[in-house]
Protein backbone atom coordinates (compact mmCIF):
# COMPACT_ATOMS: atom_id res chain seq x y z
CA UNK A 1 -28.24 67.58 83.58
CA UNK A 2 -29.37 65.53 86.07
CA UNK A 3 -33.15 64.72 86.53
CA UNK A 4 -33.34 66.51 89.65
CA UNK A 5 -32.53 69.67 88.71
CA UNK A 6 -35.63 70.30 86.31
CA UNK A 7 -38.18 69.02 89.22
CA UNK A 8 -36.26 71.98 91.31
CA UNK A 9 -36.21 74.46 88.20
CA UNK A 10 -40.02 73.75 88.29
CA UNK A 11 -40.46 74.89 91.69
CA UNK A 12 -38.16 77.93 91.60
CA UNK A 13 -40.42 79.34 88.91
CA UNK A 14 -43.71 78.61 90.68
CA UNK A 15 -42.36 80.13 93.77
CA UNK A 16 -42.21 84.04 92.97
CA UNK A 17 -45.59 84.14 91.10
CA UNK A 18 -47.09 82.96 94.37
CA UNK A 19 -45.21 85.53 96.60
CA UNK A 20 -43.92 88.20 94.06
CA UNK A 21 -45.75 90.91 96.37
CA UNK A 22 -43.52 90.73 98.97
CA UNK A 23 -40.45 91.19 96.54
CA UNK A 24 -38.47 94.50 97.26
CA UNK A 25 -35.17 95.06 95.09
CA UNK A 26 -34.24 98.59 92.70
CA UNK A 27 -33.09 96.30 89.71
CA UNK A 28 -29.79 97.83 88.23
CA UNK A 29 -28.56 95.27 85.70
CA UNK A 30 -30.53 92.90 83.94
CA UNK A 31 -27.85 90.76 82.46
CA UNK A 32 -23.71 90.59 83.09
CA UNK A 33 -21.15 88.60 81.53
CA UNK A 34 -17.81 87.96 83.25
CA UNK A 35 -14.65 85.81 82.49
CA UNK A 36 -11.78 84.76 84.40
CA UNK A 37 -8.52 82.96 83.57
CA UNK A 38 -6.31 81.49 85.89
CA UNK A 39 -2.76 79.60 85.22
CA UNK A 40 -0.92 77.53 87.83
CA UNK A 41 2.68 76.38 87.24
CA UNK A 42 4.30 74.26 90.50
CA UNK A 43 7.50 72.70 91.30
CA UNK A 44 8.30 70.34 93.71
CA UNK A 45 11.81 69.96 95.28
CA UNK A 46 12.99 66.04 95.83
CA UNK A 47 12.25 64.69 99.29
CA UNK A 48 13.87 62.18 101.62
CA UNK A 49 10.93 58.93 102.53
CA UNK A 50 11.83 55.79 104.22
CA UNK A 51 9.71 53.72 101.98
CA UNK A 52 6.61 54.91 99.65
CA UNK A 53 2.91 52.95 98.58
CA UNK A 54 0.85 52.73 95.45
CA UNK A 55 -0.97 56.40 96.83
CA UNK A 56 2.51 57.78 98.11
CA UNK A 57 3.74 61.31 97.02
CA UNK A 58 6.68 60.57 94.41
CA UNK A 59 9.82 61.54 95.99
CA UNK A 60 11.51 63.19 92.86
CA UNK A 61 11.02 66.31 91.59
CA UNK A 62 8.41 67.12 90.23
CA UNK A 63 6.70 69.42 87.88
CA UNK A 64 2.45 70.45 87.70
CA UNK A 65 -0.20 73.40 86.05
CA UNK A 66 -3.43 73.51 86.16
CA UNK A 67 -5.54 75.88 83.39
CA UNK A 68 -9.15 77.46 83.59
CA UNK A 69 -11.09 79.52 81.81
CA UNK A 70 -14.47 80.29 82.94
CA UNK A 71 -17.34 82.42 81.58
CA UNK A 72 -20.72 83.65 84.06
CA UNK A 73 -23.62 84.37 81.91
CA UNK A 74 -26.29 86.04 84.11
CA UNK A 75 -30.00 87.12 83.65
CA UNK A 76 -32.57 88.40 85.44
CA UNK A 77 -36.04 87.05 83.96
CA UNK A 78 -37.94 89.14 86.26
CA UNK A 79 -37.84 91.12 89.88
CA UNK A 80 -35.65 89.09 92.46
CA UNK A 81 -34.80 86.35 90.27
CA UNK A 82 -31.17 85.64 88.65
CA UNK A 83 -30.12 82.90 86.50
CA UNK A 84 -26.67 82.06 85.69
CA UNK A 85 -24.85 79.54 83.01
CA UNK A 86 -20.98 78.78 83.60
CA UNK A 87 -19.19 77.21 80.46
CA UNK A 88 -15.90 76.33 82.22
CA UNK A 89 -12.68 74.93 80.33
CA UNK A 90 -10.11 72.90 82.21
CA UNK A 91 -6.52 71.42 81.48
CA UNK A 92 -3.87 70.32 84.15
CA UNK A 93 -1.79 67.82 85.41
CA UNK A 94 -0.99 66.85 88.91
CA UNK A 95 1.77 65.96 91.68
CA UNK A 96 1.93 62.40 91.65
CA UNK A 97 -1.52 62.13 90.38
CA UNK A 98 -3.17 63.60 92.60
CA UNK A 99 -2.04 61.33 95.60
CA UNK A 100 0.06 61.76 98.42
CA UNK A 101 -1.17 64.67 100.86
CA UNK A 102 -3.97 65.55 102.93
CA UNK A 103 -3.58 69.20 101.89
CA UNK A 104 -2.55 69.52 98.08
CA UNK A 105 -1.09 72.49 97.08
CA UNK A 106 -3.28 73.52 94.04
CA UNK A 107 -7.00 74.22 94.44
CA UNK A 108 -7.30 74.85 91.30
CA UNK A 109 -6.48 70.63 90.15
CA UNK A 110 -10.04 68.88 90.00
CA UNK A 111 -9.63 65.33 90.19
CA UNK A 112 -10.66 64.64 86.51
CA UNK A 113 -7.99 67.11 84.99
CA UNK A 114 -5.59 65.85 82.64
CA UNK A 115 -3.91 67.01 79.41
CA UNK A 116 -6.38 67.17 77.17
CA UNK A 117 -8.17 70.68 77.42
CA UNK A 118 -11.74 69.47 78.46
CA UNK A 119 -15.03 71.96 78.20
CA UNK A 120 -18.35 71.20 80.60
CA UNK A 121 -21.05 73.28 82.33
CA UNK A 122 -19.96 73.67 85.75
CA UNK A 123 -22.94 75.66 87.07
CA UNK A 124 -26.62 75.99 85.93
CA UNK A 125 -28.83 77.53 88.41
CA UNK A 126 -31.25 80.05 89.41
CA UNK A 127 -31.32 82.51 92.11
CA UNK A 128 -34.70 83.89 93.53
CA UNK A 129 -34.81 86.36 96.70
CA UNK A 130 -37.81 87.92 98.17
CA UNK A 131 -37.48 90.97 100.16
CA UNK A 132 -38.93 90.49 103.39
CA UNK A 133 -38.49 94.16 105.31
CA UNK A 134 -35.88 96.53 106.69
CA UNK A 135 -33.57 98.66 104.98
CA UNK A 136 -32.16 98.21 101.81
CA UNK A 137 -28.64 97.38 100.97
CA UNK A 138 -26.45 97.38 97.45
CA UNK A 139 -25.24 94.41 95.61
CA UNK A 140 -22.12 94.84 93.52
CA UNK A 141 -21.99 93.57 90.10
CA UNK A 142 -19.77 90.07 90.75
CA UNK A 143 -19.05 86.90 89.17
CA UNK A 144 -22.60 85.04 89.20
CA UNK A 145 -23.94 88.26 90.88
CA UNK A 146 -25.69 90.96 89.11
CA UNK A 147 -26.05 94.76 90.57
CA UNK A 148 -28.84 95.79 92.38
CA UNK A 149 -30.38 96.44 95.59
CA UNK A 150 -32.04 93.82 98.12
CA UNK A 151 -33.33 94.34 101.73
CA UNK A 152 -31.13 93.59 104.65
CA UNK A 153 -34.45 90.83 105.86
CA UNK A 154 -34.88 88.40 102.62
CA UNK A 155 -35.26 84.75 101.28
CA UNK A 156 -33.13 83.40 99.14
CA UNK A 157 -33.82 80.54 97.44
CA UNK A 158 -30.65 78.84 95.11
CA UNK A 159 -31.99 75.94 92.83
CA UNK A 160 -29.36 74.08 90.40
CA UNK A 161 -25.79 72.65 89.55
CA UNK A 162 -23.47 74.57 91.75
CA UNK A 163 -20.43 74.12 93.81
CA UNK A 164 -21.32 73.57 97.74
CA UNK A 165 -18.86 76.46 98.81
CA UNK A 166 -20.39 78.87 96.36
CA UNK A 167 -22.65 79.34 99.35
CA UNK A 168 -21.54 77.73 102.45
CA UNK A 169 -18.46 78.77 104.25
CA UNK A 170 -17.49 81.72 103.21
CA UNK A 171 -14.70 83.93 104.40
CA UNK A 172 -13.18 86.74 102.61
CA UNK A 173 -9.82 86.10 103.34
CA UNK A 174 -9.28 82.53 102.44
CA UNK A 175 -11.69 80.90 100.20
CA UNK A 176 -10.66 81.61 96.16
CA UNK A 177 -7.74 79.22 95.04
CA UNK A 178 -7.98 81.40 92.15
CA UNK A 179 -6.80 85.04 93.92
CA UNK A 180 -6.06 83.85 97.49
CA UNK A 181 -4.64 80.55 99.00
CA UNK A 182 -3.84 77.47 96.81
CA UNK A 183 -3.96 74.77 99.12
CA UNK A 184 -6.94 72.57 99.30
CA UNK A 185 -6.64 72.84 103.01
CA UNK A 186 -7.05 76.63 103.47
CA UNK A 187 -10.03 77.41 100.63
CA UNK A 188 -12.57 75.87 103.43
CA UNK A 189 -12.51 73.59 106.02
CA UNK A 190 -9.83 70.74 105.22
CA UNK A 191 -12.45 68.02 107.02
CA UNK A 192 -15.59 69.63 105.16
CA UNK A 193 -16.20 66.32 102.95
CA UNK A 194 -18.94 68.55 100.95
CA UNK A 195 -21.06 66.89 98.55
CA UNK A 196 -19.66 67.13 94.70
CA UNK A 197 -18.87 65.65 91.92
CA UNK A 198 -14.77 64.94 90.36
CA UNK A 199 -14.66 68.27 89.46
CA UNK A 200 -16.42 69.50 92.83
CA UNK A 201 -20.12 70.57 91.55
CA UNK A 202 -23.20 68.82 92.47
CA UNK A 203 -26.89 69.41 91.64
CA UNK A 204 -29.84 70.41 94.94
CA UNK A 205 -30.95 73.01 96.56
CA UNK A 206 -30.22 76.03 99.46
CA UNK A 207 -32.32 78.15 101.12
CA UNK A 208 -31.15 80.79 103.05
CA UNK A 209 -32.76 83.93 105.61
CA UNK A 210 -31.00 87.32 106.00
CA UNK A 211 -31.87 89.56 108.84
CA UNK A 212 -29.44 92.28 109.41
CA UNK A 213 -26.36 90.68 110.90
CA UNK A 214 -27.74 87.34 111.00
CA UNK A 215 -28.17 84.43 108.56
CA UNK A 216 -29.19 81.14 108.55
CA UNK A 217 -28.75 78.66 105.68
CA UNK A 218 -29.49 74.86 104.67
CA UNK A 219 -29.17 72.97 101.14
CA UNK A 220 -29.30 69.49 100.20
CA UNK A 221 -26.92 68.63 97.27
CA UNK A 222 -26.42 65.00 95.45
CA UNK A 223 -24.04 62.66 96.24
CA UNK A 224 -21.74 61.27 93.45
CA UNK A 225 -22.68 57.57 93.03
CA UNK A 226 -19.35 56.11 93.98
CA UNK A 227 -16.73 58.07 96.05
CA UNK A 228 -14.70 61.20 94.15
CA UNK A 229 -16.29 60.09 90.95
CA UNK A 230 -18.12 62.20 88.02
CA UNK A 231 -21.81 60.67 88.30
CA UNK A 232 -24.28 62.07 90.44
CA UNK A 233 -26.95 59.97 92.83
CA UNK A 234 -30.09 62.18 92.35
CA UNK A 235 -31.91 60.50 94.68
CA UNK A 236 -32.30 63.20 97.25
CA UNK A 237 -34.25 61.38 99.81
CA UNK A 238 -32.20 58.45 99.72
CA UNK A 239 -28.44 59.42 99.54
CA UNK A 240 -27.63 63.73 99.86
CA UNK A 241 -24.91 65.73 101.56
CA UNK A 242 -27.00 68.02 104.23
CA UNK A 243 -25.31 71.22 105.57
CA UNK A 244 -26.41 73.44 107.78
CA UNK A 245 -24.47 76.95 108.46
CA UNK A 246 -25.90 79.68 111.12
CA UNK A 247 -23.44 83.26 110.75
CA UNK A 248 -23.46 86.47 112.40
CA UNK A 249 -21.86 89.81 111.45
CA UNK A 250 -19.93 91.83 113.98
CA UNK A 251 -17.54 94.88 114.42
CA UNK A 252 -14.91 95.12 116.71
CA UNK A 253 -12.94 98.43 117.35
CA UNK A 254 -15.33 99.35 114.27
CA UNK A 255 -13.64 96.86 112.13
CA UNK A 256 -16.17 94.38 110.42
CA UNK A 257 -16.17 90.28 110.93
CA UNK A 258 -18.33 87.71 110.89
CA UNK A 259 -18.47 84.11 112.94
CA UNK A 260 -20.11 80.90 110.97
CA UNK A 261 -21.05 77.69 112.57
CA UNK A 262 -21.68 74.90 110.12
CA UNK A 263 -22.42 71.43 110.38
CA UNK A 264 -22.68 68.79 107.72
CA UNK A 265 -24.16 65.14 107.14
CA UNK A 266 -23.83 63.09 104.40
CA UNK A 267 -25.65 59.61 103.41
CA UNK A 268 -24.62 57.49 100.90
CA UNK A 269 -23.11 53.73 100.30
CA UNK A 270 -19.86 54.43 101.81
CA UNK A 271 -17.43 51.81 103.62
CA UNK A 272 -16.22 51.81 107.17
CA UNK A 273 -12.66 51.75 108.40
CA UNK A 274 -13.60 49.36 111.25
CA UNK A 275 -15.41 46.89 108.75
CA UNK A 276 -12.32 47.18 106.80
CA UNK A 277 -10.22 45.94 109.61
CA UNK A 278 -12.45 43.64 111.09
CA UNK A 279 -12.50 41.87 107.52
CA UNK A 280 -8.89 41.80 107.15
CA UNK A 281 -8.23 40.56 110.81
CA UNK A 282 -10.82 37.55 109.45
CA UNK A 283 -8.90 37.11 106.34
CA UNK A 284 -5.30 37.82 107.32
CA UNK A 285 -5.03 40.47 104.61
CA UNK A 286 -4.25 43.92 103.94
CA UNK A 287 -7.65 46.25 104.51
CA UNK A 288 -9.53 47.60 101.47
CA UNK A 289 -12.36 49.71 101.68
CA UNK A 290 -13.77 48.31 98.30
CA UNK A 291 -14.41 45.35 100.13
CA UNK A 292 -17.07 46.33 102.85
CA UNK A 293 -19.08 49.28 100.52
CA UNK A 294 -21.94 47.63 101.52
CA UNK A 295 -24.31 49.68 103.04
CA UNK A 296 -25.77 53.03 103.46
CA UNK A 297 -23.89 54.78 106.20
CA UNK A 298 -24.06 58.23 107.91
CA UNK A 299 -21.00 60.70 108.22
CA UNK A 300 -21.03 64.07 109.75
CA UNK A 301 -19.18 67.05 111.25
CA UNK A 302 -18.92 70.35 112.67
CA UNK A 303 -16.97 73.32 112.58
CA UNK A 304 -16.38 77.26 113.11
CA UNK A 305 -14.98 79.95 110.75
CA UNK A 306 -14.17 83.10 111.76
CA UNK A 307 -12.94 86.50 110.29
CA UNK A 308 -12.13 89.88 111.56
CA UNK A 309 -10.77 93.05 109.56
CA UNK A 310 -7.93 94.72 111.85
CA UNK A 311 -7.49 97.46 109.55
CA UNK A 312 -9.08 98.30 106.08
CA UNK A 313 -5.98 96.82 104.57
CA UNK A 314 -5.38 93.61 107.46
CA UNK A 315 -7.67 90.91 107.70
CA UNK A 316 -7.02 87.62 109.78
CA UNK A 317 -9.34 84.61 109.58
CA UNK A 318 -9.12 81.11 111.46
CA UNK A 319 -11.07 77.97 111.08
CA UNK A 320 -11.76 74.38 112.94
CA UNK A 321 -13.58 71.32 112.03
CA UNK A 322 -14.18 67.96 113.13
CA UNK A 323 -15.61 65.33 111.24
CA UNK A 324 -16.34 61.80 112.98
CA UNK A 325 -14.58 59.87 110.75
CA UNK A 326 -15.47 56.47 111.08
CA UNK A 327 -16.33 56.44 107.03
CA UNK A 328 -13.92 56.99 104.08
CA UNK A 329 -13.63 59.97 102.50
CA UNK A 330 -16.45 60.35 100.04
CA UNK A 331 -16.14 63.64 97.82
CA UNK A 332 -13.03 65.86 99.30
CA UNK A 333 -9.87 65.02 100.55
CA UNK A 334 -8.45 62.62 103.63
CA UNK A 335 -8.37 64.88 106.43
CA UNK A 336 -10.70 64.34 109.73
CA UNK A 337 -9.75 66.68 112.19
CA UNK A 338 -8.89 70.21 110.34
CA UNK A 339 -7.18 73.89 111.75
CA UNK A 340 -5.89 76.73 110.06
CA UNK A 341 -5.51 80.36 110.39
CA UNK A 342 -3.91 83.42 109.03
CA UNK A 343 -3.93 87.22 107.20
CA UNK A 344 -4.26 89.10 104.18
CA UNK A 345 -2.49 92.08 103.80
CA UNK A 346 -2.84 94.81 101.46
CA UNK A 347 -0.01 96.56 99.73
CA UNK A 348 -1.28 100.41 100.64
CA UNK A 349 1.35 100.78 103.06
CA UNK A 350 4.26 100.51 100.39
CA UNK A 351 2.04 102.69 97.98
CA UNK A 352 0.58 98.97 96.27
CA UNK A 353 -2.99 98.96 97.24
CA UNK A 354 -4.28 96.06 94.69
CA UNK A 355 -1.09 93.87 95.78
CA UNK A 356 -1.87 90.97 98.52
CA UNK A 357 0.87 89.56 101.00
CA UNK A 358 -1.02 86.36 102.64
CA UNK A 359 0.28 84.17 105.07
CA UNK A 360 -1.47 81.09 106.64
CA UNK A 361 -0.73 77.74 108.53
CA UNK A 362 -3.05 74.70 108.20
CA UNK A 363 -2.82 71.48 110.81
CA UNK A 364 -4.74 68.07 109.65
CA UNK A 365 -5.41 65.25 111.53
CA UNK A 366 -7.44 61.90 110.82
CA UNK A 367 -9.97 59.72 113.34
CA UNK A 368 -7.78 56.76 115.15
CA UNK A 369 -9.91 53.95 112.70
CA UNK A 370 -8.65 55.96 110.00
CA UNK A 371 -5.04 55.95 111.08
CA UNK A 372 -5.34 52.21 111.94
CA UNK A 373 -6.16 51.48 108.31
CA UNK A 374 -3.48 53.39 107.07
CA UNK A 375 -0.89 51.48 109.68
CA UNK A 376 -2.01 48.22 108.11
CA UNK A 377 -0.90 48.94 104.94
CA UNK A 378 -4.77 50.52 103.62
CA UNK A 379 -4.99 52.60 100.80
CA UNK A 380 -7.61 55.27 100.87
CA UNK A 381 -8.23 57.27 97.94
CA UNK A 382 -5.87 60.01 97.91
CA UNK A 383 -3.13 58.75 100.58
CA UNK A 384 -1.69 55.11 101.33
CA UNK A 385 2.39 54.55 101.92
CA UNK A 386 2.10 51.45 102.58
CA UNK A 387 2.80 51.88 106.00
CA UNK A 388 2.10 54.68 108.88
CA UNK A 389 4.40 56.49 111.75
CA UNK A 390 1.44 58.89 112.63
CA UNK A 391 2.08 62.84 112.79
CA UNK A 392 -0.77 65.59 111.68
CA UNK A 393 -0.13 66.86 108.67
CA UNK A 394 1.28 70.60 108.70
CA UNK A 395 1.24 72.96 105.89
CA UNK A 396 3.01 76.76 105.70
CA UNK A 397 1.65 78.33 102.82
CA UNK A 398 2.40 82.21 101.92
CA UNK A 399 1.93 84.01 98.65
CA UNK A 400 2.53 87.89 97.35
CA UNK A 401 0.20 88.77 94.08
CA UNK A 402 1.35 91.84 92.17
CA UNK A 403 -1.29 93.11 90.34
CA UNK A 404 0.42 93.85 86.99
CA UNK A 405 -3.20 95.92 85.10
CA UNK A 406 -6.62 96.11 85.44
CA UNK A 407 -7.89 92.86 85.61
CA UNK A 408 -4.39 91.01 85.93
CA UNK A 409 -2.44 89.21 89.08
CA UNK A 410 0.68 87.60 89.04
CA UNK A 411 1.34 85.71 92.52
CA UNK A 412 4.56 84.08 93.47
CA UNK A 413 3.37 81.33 96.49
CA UNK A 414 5.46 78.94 98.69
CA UNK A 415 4.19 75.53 100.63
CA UNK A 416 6.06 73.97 103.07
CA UNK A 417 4.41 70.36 104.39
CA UNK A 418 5.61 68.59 107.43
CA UNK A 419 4.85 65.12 107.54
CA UNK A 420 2.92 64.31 104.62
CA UNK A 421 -0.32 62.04 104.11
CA UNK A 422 0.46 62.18 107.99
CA UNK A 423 3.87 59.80 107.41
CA UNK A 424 6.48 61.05 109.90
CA UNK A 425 8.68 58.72 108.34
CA UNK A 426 8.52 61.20 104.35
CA UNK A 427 9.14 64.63 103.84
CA UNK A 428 9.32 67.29 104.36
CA UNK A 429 7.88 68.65 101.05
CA UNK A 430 8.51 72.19 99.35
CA UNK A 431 6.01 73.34 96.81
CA UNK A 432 7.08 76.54 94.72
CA UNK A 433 4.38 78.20 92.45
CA UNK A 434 3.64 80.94 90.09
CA UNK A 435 -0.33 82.04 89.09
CA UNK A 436 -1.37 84.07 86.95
CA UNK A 437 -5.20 85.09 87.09
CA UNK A 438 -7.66 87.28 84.54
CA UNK A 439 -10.92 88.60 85.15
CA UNK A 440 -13.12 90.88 83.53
């Protein structure tokens, strides 16, 4: 573990035996254990490409699963404090490597999977709230949630090795790759270049303030030393991924929904597009970004998710972000500019009620020095052809999961992509998949 998550651990304990009076919560579960399993099997058709790079999506078919298993240990040492433990088990192997989209179709790929089965702690942390006033409000038993009751004004205070969107944005219709939509694109904001690790954890901090409809939340998280790598920078005050995320509840036609604004910056040794070209233009070469990782640079963004219940069994959601894009893409995937929207359906109306019919469109874009790179023959980490006839990147995406027992979804999913890694000149790409989850 890194060293920075014991000097945190430190203070999380201090903290409620300073302010454990104002702590308000009717405990109902002291400990929970949960597992989940999920299987992903894809197949990609053959595609027509003018030409193709060292990062270019293989035209031939193609063939990709991911595995995980996952267990959430949770405790409650004492009132308003949680701690969880997440042994996690992952096997896979992906489409071309992992390269050749902006959007790739399985969430559920980290970058370090491979054949081998492979067994790690993906989150350690602890939870503390302090009930601050108002009225009270239940907490289901979840995965890395225990049941109980907390007040609708409260602290929360999240200390530990967790993934970023375990707390910031959230949306209930598109967010699990796991139950929901696959592609990379559509679980948060395609441009959100969120602190993480290879596998997409990281170790900080979050504190967040409830009051009624309204929260407000900020964390610091560690950087990983070198872009879409394993090792983490713990150096907090020197390199971090800061996020920022203000959300308010709503109802319309007495239909629940909630708006988030969030805004991230991240600092760390990252290289430039415009360096890159400036340095080639000197050289009369082909731009690298390994080249001019120089310095400590500043990269940041902002976007809006939204979601709105039509019906109890209809739920639409729709999110934007823009990142500045002047710096390579550190811990997520090549997209800048980021769009997508769509709905969840429930199967009640043909007498299914745990079935889920989802359809959703995502639209990517990337920053004009970004673009340039890529036209001059650049090769980012996930995308490079070589070459560039500039389009954004569109994805179709649509899934049905049957649930088969208690516990048990199988979900059939199609992925259309026009103009892939943003190459007008490859494509388009058709991704068939089949998923089957467990949880208990």
């Amino acid at each position: 573990m890194n060293s920075v998550v014991p000097r945190f651990f430190a203070v999380a304990v201090c903290l409620p035996l300073l302010t454990a009076s104002v702590w308000a919560q009717d405990v109902e579960e002291d400990w929970g254990i949960k597992f989940q399993s999920t299987y992903v099997a894809q197949s990609k058709r053959a595609f027509a490409a003018a030409y193709s790079g060292p990062n270019s999506l293989i035209t031939k078919k193609e063939f990709s699963y991911s595995f995980t298993a996952t267990a959430a240990l949770g405790y409650r040492p004492w009132a308003g404090a949680e701690i969880y433990l997440n042994p996690e088990l992952s096997q896979g192997v992906p489409l071309s490597g992992l390269t050749g989209l902006g959007g790739f179709p399985n969430g559920e790929l980290a970058r370090t999977s491979g054949p081998t089965p492979t067994l790690y702690r993906a989150r350690t942390f602890i939870r503390q709230t302090w009930g601050l006033g108002g009225d009270s409000e239940k907490v289901e038993s979840d995965f890395n949630q225990l049941a109980g009751t907390v007040r609708k004004q409260r602290l929360v205070l999240t200390v530990g090795t967790v993934s970023i969107q375990d707390i910031f944005d959230e949306n209930a219709y598109s967010h699990d790759p796991r139950t929901q939509f696959l592609n990379w694109a559509l679980i948060t904001h395609g441009a959100y270049d969120f602190a993480a690790d290879a596998r997409g954890y990281t170790s900080g901090a979050a504190i967040e303030y409830f009051d009624d409809n309204w929260a407000i939340r900020f964390g610091r998280f560690a950087q990983p030393k070198e872009p879409n790598q394993m090792a983490l920078d713990d150096r907090l005050l020197k390199n971090y991924g800061d996020q920022l995320e203000i959300e308010r509840a709503h109802t319309v036609l007495e239909q629940p929904g909630k708006v988030r604004v969030l805004a991230f910056r991240n600092v760390a040794k990252m290289s430039r597009y415009n360096d890159a070209l400036a340095l080639a233009t000197l050289a009369r070469a082909t731009p690298d970004l390994n080249a001019v990782r120089t310095g400590q640079r500043v990269k940041y963004g902002v976007g809006v998710n939204i979601e709105q219940a039509i019906t109890p069994d209809v739920g639409v959601f729709a999110r934007a972000m823009w990142a500045d894009g002047n710096t390579e893409t550190y811990a997520y995937t090549e997209i800048d500019r980021s769009f997508s929207l769509g709905a969840l359906i429930k199967g009640t109306t043909w007498g299914r009620a745990q079935d889920t019919l989802g359809i959703a469109l995502a639209v990517n874009g990337l920053s004009t020095p970004h673009q340039r790179y890529l036209e001059r023959g650049g090769i980012g980490f996930f995308i490079g052809d070589g070459a560039l006839n500039y389009r954004p990147e569109t994805i179709l995406e649509t899934f049905y999961s049957v649930n088969l027992f208690k516990g048990t979804w199988l979900s059939a999913d199609a992925q259309y992509t026009r103009n892939p890694a943003y190459n007008a000149d490859r494509g388009p790409v058709k991704v068939a998949s089949l998923r089957l989850h467990v949880e208990f």
